[in-house]
N, C-alpha and C. Protein backbone atom coordinates (compact mmCIF):
# COMPACT_ATOMS: atom_id res chain seq x y z
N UNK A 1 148.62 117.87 85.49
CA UNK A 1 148.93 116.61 86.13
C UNK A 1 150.38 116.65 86.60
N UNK A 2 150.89 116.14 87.74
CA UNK A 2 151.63 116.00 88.28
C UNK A 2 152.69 115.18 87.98
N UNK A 3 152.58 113.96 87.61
CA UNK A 3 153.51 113.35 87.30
C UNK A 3 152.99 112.47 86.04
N UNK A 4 154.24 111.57 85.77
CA UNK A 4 153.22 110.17 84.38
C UNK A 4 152.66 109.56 85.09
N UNK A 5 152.58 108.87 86.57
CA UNK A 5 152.22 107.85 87.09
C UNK A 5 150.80 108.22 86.64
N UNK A 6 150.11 109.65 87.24
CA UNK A 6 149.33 110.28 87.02
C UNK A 6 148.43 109.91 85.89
N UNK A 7 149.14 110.42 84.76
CA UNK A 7 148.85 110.40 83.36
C UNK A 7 148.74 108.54 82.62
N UNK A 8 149.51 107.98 83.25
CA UNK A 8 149.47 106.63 82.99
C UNK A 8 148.04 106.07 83.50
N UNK A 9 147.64 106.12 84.87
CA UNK A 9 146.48 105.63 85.74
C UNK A 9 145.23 106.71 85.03
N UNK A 10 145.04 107.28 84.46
CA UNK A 10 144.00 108.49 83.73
C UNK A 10 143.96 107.58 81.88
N UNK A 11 144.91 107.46 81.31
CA UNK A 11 145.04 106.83 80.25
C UNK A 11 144.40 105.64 80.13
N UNK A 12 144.19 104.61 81.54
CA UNK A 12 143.82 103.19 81.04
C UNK A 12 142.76 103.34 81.07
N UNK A 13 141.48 104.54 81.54
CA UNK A 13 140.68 104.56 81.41
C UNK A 13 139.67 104.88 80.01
N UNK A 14 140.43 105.74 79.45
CA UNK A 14 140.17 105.50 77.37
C UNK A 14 140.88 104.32 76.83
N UNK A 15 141.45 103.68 77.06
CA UNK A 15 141.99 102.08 76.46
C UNK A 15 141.01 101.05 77.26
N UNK A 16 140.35 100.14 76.25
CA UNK A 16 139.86 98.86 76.99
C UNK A 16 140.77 98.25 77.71
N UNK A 17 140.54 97.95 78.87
CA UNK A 17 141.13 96.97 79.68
C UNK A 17 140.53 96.24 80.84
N UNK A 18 141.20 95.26 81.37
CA UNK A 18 140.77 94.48 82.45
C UNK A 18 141.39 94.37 83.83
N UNK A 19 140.82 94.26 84.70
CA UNK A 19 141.38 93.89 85.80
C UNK A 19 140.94 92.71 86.63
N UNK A 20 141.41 91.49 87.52
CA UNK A 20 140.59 91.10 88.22
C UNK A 20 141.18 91.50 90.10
N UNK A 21 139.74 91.62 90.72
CA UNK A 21 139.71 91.95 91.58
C UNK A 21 138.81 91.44 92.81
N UNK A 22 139.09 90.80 93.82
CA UNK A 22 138.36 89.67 94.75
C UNK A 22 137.77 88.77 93.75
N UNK A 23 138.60 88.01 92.92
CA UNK A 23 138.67 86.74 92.03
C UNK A 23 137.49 87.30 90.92
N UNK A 24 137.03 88.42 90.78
CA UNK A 24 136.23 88.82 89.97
C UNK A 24 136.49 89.94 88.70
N UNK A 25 136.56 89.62 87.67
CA UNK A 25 136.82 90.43 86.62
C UNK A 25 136.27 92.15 86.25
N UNK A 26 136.79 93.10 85.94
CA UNK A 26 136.44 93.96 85.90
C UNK A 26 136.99 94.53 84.55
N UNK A 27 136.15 95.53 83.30
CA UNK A 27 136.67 95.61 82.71
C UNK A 27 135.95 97.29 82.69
N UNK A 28 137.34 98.00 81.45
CA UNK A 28 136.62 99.43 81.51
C UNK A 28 136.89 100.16 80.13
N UNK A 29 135.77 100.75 79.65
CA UNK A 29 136.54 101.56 78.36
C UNK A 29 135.74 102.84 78.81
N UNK A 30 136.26 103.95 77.85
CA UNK A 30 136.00 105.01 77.73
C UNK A 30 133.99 105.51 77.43
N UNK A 31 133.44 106.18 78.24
CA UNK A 31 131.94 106.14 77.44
C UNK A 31 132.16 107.32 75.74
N UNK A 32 133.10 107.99 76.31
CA UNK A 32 133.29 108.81 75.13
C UNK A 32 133.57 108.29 74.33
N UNK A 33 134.32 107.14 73.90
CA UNK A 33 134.71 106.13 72.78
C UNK A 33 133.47 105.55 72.50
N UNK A 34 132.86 105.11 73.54
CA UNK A 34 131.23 104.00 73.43
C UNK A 34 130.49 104.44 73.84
N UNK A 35 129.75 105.78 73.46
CA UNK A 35 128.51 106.49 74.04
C UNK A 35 127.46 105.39 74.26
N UNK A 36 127.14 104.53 73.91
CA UNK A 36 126.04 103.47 74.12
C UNK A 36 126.55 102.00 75.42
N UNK A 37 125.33 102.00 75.87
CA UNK A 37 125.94 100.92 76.74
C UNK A 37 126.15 99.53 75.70
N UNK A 38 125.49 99.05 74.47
CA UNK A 38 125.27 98.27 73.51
C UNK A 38 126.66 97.81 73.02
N UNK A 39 127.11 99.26 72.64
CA UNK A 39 128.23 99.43 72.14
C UNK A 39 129.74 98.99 72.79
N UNK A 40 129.39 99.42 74.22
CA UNK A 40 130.51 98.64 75.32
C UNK A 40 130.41 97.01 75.52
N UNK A 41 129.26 96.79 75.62
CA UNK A 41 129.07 95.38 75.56
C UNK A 41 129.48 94.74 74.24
N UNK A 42 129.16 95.09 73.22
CA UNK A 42 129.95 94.54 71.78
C UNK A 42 131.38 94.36 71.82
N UNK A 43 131.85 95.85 72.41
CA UNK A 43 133.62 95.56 72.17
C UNK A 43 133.91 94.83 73.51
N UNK A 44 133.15 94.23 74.58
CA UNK A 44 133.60 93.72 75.81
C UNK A 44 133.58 92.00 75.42
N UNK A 45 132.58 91.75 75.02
CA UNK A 45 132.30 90.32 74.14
C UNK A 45 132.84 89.77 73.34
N UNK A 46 133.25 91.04 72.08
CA UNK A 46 133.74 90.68 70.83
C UNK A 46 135.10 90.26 71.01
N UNK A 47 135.80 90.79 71.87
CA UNK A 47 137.32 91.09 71.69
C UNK A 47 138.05 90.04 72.45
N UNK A 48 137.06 88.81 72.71
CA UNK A 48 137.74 88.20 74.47
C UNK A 48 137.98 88.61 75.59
N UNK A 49 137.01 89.85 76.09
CA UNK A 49 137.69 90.61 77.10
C UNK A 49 136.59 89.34 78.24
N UNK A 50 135.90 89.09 77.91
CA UNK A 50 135.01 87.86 78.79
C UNK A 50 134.44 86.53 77.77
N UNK A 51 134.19 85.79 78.15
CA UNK A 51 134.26 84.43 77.63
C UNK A 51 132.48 84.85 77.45
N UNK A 52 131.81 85.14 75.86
CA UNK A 52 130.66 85.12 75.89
C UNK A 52 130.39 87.00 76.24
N UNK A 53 129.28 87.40 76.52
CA UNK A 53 128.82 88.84 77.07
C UNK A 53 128.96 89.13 78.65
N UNK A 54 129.33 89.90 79.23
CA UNK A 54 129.75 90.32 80.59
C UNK A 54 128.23 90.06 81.07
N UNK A 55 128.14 89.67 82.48
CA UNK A 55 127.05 89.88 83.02
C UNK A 55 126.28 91.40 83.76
N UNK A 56 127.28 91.94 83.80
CA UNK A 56 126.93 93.42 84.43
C UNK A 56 127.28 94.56 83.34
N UNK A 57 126.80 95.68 83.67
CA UNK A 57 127.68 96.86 82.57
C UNK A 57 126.75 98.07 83.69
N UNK A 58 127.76 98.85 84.33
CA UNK A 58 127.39 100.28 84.61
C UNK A 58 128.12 101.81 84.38
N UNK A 59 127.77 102.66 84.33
CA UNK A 59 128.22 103.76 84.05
C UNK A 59 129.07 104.29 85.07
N UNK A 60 130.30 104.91 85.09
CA UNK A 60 130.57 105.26 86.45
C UNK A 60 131.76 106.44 85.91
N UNK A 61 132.03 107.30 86.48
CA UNK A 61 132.76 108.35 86.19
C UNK A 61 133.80 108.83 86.87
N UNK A 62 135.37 108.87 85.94
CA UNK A 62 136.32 108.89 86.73
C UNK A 62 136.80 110.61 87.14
N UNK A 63 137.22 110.49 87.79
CA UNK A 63 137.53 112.26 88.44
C UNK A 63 138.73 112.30 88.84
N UNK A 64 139.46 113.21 88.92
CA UNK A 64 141.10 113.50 89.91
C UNK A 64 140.61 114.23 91.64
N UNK A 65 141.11 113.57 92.11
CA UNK A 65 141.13 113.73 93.65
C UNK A 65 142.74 113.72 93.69
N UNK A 66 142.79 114.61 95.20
CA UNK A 66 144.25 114.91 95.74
C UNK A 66 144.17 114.09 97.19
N UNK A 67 145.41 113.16 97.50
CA UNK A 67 145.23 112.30 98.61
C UNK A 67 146.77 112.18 99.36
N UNK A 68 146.92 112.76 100.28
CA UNK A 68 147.98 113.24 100.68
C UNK A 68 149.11 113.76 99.71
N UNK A 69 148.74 114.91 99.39
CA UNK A 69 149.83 115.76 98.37
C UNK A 69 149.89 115.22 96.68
N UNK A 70 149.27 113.82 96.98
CA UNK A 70 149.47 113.15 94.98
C UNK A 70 147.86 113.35 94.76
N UNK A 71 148.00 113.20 93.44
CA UNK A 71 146.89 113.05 92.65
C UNK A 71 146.28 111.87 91.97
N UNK A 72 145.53 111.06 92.45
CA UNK A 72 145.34 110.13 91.68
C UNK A 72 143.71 110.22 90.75
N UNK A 73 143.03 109.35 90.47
CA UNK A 73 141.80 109.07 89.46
C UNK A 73 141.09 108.01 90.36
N UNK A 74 139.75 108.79 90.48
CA UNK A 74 139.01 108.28 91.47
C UNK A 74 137.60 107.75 90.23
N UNK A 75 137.32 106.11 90.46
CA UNK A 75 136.07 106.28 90.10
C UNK A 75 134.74 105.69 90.75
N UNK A 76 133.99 106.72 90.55
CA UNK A 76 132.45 107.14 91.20
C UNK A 76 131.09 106.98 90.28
N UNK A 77 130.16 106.94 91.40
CA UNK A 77 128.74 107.24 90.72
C UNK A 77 128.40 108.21 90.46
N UNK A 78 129.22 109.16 90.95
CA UNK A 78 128.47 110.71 90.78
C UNK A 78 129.25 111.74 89.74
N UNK A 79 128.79 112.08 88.90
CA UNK A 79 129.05 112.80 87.70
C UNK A 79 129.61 114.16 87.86
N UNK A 80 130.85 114.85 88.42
CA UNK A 80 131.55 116.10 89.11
C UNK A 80 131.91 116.64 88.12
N UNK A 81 132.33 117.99 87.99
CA UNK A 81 132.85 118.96 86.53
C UNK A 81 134.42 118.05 87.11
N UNK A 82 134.77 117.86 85.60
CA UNK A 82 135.34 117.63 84.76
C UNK A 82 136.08 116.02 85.24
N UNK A 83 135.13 115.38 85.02
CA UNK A 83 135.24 113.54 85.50
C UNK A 83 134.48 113.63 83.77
N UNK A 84 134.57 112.14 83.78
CA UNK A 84 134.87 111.63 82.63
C UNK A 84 134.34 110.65 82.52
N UNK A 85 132.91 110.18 81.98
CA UNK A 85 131.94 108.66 81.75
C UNK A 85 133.14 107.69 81.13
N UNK A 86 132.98 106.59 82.01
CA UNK A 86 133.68 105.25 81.96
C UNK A 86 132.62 103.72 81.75
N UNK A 87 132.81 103.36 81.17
CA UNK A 87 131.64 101.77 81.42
C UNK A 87 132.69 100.91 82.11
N UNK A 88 131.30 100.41 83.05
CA UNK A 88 131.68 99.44 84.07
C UNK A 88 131.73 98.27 84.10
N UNK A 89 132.51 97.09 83.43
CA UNK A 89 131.73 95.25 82.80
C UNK A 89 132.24 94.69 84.01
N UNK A 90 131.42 93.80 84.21
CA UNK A 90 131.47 92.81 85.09
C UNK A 90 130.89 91.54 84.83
């Protein structure tokens, strides 16, 4: 990896967290931490990360792509060597 920015934007994806985005909430943890989708939904519910159980949950997998000379963390539907299962709450 190239820089921390790098390493910082790759990191929030094993830490639960949230974002909102077009007034809509998005949240993400690691699938390697929560191999079960059950399991993402428990710690998405339990913790206040949404008021009650998320209405959505999908699988989606983050990867490093190069985009004019930097590197950032791209995430996708499609499962590439060496991307990384993420759950998707909504």
């Amino acid at each position: 990896m190239k820089n921390m920015q790098t390493l910082k934007h790759f990191m929030r994806y094993f830490e639960p967290h949230c974002e909102e985005r077009d007034g809509r909430k998005y949240c993400y943890v690691s699938a390697l931490e929560y191999p079960e989708a059950q399991e993402a939904l428990d710690l998405f519910g339990g913790y206040g990360f949404f008021e009650g159980a998320p209405n959505s949950i999908t699988l989606k997998y983050a990867h490093l792509v190069e985009e004019g000379g930097d590197e950032r963390w791209h995430l996708g539907a499609d499962q590439k060597p060496g991307a990384y299962p993420v759950w998707v709450a909504w």
